[in-house]
PDB file of N, CA and C in Angstrom:
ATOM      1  N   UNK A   1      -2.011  22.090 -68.343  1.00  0.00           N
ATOM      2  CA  UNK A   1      -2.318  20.875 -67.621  1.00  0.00           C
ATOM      3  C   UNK A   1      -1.661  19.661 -68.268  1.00  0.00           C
ATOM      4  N   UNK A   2      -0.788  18.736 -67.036  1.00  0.00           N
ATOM      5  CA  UNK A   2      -0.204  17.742 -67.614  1.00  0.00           C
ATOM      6  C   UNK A   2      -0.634  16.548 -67.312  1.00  0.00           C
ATOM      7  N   UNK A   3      -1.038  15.324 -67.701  1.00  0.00           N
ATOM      8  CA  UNK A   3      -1.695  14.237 -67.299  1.00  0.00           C
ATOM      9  C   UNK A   3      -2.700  13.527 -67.828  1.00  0.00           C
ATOM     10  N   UNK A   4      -3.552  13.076 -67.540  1.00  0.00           N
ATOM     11  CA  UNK A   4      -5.097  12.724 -67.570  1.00  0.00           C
ATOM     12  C   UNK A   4      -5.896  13.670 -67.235  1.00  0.00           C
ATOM     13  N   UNK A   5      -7.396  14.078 -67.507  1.00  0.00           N
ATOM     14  CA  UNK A   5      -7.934  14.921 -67.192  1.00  0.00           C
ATOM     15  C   UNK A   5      -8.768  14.183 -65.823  1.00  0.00           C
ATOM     16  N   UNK A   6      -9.307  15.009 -64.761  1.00  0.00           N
ATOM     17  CA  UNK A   6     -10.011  14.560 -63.347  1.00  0.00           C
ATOM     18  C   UNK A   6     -11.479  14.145 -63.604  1.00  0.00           C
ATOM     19  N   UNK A   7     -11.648  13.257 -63.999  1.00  0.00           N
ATOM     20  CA  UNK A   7     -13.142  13.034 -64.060  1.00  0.00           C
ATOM     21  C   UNK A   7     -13.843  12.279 -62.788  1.00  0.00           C
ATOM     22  N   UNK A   8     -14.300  13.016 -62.387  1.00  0.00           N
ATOM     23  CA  UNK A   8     -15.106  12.684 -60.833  1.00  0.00           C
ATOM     24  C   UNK A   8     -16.285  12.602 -60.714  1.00  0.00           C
ATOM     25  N   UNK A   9     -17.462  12.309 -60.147  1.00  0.00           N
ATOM     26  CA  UNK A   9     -18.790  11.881 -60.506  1.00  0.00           C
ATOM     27  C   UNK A   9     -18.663  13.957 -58.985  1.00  0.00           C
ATOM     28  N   UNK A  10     -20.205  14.018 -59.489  1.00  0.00           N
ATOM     29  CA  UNK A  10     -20.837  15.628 -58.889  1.00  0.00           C
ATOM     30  C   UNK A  10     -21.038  14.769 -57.533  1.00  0.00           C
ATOM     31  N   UNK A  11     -21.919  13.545 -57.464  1.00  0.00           N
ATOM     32  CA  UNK A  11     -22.806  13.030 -56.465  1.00  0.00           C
ATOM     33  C   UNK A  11     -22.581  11.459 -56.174  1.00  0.00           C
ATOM     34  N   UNK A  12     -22.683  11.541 -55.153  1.00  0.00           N
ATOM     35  CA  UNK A  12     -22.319   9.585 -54.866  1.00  0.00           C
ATOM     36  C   UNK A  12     -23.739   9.142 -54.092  1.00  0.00           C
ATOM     37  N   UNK A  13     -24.372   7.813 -54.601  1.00  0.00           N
ATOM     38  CA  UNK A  13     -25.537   7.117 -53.659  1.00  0.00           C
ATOM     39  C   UNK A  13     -25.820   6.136 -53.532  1.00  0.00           C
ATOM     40  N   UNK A  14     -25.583   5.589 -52.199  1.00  0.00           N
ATOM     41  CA  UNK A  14     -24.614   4.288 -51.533  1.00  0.00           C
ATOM     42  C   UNK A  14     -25.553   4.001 -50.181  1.00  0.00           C
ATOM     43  N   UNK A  15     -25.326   2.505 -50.442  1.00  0.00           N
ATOM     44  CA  UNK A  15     -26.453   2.288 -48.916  1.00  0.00           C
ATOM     45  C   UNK A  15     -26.107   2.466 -47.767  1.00  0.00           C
ATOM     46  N   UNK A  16     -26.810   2.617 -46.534  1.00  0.00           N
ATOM     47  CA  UNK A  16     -26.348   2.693 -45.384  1.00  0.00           C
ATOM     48  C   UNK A  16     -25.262   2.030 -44.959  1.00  0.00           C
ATOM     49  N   UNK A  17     -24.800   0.495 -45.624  1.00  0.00           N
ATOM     50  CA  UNK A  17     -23.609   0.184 -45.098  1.00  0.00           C
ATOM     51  C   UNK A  17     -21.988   0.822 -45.586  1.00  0.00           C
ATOM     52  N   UNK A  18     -22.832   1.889 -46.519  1.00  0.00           N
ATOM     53  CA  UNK A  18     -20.780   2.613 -46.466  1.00  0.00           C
ATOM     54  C   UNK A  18     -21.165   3.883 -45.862  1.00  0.00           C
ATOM     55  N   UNK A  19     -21.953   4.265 -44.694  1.00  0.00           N
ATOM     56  CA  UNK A  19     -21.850   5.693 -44.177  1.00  0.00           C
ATOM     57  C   UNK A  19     -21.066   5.300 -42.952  1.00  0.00           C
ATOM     58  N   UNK A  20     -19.975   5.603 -43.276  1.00  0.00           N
ATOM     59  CA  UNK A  20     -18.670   5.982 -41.825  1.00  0.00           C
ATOM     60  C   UNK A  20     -18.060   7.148 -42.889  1.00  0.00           C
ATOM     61  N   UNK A  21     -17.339   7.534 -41.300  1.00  0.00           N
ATOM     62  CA  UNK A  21     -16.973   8.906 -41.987  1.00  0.00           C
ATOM     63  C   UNK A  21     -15.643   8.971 -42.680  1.00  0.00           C
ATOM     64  N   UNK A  22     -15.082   7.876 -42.944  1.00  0.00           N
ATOM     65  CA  UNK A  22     -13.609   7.692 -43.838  1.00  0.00           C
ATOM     66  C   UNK A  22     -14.426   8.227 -45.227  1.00  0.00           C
ATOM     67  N   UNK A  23     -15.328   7.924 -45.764  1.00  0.00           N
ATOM     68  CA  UNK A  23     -15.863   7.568 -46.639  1.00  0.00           C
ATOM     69  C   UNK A  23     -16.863   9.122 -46.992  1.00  0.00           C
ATOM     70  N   UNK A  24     -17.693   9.566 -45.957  1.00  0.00           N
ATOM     71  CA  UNK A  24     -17.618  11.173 -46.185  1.00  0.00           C
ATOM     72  C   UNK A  24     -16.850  12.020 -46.527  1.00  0.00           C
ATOM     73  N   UNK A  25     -15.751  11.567 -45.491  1.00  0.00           N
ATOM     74  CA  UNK A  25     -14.741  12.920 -45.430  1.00  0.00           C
ATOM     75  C   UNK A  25     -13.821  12.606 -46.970  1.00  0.00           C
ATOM     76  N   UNK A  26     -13.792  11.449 -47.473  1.00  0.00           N
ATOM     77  CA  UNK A  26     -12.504  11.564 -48.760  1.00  0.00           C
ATOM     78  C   UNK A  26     -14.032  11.775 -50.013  1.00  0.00           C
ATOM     79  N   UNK A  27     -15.135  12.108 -49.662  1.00  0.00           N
ATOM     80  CA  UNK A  27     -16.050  12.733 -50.535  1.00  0.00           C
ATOM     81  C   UNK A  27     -16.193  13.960 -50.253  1.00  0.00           C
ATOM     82  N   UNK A  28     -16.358  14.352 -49.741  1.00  0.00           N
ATOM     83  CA  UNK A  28     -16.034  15.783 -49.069  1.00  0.00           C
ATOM     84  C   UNK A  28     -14.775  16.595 -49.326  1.00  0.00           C
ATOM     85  N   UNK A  29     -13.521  15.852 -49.025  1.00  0.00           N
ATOM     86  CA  UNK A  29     -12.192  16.598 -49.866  1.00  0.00           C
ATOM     87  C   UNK A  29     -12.423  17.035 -51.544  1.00  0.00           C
ATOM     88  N   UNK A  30     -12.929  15.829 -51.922  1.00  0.00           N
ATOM     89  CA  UNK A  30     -13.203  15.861 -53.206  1.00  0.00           C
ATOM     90  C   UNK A  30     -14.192  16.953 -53.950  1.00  0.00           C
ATOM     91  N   UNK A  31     -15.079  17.015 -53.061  1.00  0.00           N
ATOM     92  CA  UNK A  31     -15.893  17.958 -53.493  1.00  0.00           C
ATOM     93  C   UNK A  31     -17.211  17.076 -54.169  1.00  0.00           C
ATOM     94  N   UNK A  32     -17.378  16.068 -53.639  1.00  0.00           N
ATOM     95  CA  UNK A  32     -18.710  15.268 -53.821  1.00  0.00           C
ATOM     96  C   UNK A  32     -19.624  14.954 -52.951  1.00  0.00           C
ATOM     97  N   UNK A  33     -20.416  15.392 -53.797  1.00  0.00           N
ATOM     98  CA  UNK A  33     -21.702  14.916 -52.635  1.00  0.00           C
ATOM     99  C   UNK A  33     -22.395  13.122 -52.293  1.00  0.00           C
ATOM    100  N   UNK A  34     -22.192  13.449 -50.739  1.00  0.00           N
ATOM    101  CA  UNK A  34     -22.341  11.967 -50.830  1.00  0.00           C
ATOM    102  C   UNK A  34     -24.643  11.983 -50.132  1.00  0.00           C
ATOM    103  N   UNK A  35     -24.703  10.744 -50.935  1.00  0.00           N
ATOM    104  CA  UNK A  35     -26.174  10.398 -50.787  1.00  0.00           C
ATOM    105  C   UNK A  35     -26.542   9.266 -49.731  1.00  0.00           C
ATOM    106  N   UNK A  36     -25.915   9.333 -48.776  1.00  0.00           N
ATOM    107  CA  UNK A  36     -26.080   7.961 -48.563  1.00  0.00           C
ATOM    108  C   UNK A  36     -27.094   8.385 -46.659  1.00  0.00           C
ATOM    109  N   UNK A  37     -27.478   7.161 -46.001  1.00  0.00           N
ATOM    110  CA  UNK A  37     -28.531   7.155 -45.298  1.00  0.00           C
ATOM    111  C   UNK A  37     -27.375   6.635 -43.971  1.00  0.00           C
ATOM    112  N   UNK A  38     -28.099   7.073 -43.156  1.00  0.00           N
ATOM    113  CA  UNK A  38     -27.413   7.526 -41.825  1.00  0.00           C
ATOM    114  C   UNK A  38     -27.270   5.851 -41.389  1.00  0.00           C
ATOM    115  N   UNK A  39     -26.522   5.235 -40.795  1.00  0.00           N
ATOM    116  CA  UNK A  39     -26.808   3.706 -40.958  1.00  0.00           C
ATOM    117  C   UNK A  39     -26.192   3.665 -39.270  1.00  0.00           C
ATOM    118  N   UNK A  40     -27.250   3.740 -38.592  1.00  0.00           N
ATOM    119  CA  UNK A  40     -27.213   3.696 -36.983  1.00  0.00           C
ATOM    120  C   UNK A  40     -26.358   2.671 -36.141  1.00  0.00           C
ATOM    121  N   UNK A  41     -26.445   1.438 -36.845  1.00  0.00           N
ATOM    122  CA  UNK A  41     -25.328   0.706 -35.913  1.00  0.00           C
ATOM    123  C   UNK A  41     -23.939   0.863 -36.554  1.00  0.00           C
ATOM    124  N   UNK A  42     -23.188   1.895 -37.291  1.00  0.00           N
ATOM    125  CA  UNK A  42     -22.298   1.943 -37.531  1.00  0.00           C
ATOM    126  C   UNK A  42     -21.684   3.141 -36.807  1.00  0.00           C
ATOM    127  N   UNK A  43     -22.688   3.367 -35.876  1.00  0.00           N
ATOM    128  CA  UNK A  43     -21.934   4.969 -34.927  1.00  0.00           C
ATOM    129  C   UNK A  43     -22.181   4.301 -33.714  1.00  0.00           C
ATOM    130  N   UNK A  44     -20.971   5.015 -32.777  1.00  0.00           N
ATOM    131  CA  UNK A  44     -20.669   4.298 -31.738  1.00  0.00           C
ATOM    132  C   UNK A  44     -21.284   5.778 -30.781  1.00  0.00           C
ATOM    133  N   UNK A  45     -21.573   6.439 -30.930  1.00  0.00           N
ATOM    134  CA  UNK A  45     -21.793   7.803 -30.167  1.00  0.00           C
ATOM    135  C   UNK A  45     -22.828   8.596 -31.168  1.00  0.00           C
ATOM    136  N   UNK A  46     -23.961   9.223 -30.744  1.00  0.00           N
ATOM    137  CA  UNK A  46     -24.733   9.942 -31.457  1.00  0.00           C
ATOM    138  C   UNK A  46     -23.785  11.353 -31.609  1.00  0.00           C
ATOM    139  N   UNK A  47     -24.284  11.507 -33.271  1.00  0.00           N
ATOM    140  CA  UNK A  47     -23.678  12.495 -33.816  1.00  0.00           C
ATOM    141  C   UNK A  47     -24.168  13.931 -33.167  1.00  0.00           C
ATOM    142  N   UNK A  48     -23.371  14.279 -33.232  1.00  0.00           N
ATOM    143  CA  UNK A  48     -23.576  16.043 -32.597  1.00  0.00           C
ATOM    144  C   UNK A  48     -23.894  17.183 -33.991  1.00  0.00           C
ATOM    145  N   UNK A  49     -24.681  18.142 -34.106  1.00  0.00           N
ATOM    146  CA  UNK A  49     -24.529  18.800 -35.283  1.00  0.00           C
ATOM    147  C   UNK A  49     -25.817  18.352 -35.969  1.00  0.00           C
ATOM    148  N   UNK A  50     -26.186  18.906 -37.424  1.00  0.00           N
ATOM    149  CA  UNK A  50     -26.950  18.816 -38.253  1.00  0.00           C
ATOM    150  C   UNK A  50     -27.198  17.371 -39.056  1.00  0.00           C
ATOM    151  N   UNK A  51     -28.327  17.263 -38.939  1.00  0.00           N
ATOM    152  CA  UNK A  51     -28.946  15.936 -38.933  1.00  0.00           C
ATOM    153  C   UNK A  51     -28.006  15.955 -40.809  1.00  0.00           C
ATOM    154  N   UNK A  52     -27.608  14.906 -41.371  1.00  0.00           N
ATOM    155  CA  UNK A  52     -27.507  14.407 -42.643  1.00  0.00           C
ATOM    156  C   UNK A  52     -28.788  14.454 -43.504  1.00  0.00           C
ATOM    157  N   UNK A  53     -28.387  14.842 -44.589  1.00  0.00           N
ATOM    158  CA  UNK A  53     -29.989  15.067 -45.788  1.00  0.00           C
ATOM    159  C   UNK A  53     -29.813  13.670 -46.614  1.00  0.00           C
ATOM    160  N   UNK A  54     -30.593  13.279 -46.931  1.00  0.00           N
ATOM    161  CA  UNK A  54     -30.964  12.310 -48.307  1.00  0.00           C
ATOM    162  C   UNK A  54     -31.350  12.483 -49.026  1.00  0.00           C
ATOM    163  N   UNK A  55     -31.299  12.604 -49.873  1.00  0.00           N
ATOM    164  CA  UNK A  55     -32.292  12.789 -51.368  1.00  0.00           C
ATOM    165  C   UNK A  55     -32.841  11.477 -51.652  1.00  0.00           C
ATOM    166  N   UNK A  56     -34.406  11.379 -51.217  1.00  0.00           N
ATOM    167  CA  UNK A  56     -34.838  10.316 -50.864  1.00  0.00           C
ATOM    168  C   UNK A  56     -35.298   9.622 -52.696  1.00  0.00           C
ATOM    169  N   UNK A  57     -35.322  10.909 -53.697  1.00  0.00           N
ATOM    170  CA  UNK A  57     -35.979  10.354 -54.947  1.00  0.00           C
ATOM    171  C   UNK A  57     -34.525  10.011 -55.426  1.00  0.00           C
ATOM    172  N   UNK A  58     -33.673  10.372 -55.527  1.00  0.00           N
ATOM    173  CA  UNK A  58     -32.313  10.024 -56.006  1.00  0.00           C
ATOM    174  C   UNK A  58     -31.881   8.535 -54.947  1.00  0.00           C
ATOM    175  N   UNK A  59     -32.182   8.201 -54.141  1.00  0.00           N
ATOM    176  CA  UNK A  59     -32.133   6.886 -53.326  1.00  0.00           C
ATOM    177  C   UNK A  59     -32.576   5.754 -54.006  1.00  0.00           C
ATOM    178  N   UNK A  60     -33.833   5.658 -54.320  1.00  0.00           N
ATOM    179  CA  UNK A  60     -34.840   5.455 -54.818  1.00  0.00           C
ATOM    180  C   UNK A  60     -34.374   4.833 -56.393  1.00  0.00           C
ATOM    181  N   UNK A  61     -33.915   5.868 -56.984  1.00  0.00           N
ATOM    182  CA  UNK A  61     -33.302   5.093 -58.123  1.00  0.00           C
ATOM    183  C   UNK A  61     -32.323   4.208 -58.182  1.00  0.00           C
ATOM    184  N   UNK A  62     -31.457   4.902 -57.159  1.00  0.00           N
ATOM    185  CA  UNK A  62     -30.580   3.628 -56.991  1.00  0.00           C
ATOM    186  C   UNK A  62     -30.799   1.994 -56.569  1.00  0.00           C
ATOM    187  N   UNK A  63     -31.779   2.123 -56.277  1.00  0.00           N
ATOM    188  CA  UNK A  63     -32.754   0.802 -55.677  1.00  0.00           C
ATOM    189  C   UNK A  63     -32.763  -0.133 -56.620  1.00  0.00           C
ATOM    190  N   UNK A  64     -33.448   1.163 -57.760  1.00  0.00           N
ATOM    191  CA  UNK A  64     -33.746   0.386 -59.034  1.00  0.00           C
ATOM    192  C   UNK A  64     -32.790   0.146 -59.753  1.00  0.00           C
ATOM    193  N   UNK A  65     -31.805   0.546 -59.827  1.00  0.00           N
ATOM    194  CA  UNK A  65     -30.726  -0.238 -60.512  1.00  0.00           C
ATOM    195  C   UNK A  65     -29.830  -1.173 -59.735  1.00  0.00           C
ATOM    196  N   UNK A  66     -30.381  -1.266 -58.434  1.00  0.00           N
ATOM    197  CA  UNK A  66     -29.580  -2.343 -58.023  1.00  0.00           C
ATOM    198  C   UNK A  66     -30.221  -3.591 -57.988  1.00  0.00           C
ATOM    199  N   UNK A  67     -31.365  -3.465 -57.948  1.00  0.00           N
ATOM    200  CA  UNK A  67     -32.071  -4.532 -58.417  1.00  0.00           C
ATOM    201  C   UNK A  67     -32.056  -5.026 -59.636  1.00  0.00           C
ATOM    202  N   UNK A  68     -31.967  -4.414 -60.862  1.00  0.00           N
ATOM    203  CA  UNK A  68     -32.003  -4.825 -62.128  1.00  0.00           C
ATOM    204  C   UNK A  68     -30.419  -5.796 -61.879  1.00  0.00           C
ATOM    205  N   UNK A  69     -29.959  -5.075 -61.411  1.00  0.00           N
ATOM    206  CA  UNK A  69     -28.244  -6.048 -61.614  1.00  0.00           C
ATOM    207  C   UNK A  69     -28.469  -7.121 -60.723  1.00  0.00           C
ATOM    208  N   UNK A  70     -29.434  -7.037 -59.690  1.00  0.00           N
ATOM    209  CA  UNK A  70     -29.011  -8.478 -59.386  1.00  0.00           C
ATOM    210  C   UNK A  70     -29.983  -9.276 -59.965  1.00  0.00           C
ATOM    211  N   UNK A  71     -31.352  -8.959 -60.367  1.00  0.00           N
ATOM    212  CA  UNK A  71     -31.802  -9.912 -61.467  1.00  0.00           C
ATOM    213  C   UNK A  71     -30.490 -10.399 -62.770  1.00  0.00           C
ATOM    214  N   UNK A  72     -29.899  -9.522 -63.373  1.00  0.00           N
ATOM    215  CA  UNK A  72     -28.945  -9.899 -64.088  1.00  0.00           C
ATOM    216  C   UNK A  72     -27.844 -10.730 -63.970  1.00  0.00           C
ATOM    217  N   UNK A  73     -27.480 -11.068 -62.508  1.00  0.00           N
ATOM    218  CA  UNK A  73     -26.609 -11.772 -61.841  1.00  0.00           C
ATOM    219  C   UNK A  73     -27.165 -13.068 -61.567  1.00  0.00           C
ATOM    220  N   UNK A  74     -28.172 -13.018 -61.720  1.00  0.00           N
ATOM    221  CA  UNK A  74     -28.816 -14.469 -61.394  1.00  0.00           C
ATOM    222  C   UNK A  74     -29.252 -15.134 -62.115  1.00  0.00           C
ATOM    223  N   UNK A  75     -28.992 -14.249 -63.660  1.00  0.00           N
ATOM    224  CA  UNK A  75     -29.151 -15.110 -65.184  1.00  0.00           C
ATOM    225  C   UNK A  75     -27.779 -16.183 -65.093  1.00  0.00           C
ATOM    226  N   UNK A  76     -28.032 -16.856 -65.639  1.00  0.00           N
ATOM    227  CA  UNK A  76     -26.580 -18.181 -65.406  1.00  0.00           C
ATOM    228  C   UNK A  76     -25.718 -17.728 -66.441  1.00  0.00           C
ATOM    229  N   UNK A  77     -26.104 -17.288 -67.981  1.00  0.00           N
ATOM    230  CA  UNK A  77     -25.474 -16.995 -68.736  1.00  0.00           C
ATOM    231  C   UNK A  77     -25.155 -15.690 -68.748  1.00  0.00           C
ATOM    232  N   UNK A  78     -25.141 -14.827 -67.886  1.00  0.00           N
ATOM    233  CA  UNK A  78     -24.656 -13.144 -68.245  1.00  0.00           C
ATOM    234  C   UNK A  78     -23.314 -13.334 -66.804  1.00  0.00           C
ATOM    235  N   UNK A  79     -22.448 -13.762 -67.095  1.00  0.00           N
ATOM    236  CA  UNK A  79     -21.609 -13.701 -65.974  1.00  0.00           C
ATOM    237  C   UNK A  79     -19.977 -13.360 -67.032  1.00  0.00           C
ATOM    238  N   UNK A  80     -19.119 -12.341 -66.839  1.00  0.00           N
ATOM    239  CA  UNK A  80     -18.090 -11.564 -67.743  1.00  0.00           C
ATOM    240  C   UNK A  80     -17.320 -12.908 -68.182  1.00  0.00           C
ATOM    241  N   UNK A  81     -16.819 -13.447 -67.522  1.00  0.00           N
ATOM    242  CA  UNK A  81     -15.696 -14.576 -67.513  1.00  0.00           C
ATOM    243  C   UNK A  81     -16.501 -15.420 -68.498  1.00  0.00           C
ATOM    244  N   UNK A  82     -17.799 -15.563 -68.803  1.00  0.00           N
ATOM    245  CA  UNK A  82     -17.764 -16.645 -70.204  1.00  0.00           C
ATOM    246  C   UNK A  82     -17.432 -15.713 -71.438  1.00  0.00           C
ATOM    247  N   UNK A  83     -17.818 -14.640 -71.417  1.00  0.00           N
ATOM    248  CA  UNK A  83     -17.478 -13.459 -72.427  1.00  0.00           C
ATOM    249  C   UNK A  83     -16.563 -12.960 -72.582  1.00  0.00           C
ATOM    250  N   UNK A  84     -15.749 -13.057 -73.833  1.00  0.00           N
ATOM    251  CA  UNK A  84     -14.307 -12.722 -74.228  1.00  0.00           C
ATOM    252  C   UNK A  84     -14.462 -11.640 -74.434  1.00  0.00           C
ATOM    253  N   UNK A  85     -15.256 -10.737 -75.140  1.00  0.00           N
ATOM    254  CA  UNK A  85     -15.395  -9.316 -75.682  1.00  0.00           C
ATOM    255  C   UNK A  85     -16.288  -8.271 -75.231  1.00  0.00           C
ATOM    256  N   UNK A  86     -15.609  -7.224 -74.734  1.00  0.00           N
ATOM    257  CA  UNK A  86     -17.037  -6.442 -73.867  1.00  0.00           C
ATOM    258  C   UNK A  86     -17.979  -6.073 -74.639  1.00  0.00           C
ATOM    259  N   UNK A  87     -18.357  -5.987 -76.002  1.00  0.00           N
ATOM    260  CA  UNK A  87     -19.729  -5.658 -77.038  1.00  0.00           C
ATOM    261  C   UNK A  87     -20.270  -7.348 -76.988  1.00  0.00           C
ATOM    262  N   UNK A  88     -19.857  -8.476 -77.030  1.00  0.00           N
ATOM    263  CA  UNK A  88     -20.400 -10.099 -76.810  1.00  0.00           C
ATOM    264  C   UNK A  88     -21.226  -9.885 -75.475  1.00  0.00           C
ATOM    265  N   UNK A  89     -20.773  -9.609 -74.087  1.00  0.00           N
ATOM    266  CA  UNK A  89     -21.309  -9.464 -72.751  1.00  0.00           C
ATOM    267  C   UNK A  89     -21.936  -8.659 -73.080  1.00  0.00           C
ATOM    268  N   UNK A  90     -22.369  -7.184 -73.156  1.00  0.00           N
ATOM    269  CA  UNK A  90     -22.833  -6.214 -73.585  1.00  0.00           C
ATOM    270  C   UNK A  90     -24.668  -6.884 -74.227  1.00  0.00           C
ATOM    271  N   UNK A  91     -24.132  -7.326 -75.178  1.00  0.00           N
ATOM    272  CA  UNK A  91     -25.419  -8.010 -75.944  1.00  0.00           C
ATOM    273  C   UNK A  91     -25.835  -8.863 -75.552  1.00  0.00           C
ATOM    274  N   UNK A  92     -25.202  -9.597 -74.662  1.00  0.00           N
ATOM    275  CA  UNK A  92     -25.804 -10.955 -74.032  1.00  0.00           C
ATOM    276  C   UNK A  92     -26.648 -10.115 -72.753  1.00  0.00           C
ATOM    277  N   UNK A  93     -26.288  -9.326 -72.151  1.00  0.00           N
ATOM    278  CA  UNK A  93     -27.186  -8.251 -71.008  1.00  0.00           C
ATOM    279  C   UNK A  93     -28.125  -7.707 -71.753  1.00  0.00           C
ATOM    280  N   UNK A  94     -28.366  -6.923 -72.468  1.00  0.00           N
ATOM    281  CA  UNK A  94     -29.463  -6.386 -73.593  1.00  0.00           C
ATOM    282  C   UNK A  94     -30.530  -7.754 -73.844  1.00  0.00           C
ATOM    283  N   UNK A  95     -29.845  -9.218 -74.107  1.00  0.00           N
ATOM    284  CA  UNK A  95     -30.783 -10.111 -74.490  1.00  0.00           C
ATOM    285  C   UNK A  95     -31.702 -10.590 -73.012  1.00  0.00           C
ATOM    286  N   UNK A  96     -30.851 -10.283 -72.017  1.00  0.00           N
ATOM    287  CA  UNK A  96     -31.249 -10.778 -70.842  1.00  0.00           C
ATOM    288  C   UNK A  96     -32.585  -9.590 -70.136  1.00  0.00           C
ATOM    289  N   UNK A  97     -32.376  -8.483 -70.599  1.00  0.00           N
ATOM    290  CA  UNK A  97     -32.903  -7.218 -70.245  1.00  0.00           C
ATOM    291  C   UNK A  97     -34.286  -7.578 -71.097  1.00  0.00           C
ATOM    292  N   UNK A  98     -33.944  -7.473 -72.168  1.00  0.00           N
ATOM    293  CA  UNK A  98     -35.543  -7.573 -73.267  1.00  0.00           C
ATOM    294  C   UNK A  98     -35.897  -8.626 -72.759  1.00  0.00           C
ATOM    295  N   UNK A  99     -35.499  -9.758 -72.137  1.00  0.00           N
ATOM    296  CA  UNK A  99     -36.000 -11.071 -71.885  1.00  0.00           C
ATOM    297  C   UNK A  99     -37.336 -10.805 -70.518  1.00  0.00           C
ATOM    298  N   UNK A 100     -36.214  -9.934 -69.674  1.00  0.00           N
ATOM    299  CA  UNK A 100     -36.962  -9.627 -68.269  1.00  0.00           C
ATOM    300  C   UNK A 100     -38.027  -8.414 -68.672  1.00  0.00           C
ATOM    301  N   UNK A 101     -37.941  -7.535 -69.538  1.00  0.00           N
ATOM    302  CA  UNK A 101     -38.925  -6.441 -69.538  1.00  0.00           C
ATOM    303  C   UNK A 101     -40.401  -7.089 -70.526  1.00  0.00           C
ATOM    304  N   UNK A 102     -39.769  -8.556 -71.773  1.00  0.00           N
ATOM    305  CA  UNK A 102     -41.129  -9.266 -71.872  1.00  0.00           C
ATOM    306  C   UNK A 102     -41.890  -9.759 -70.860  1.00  0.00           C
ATOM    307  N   UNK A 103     -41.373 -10.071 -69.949  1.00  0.00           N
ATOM    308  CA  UNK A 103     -41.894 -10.896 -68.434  1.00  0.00           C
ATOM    309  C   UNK A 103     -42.634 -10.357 -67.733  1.00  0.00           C
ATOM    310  N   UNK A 104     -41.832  -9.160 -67.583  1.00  0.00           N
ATOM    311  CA  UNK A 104     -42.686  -8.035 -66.363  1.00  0.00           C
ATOM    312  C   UNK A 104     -44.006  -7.165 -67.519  1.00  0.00           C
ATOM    313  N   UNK A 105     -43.874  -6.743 -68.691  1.00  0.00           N
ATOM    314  CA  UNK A 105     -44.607  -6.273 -69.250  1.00  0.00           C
ATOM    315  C   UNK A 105     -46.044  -6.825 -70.103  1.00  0.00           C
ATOM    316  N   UNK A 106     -45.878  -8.345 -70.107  1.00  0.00           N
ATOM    317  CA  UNK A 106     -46.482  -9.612 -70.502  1.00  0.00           C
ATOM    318  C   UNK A 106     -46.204  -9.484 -71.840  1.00  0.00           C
TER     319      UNK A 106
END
């Protein structure tokens, strides 16, 4: 083998607004499983065939980390461009994280 080695994620889980099927099918070539939720006004014709599965607890997490990032996005100071060094940003997110888990935990 000549190159880089293929590192590809097993599973993908993505909100209803990227389920079109450009986006299945080049997960599907790949050999990945995609997680994502059937997102009704993006089909112009009801699908024919076997309903799509979700893995509703694997959804679910993703929730939760998309929420944590946008709490993190809405800190004024955790934004890359003031941070020259990715271990500086890095620690400034960690300070922002312990900041929010004193908050929520009292």
């Amino acid at each position: 083998p000549v190159g880089r080695p293929v590192n590809r994620p097993s599973k993908v889980t993505a909100d209803g607004m990227y389920d079109t099927a450009k986006i299945r099918k080049y997960n599907r070539r790949r050999g990945i499983k995609s997680n994502i939720p059937v997102n009704k006004r993006n089909r112009k014709k009801k699908k024919i065939g076997r309903p799509i599965k979700v893995d509703q607890e694997e959804y679910k997490k993703q929730s939760i980390v998309e929420r944590f990032f946008s709490w993190i996005e809405s800190c004024k100071k955790v934004f890359p461009r003031h941070e020259i060094k990715e271990k500086s940003y890095l620690g400034v997110v960690m300070v922002a994280a312990i900041i929010r888990l004193n908050e929520v935990l009292g």
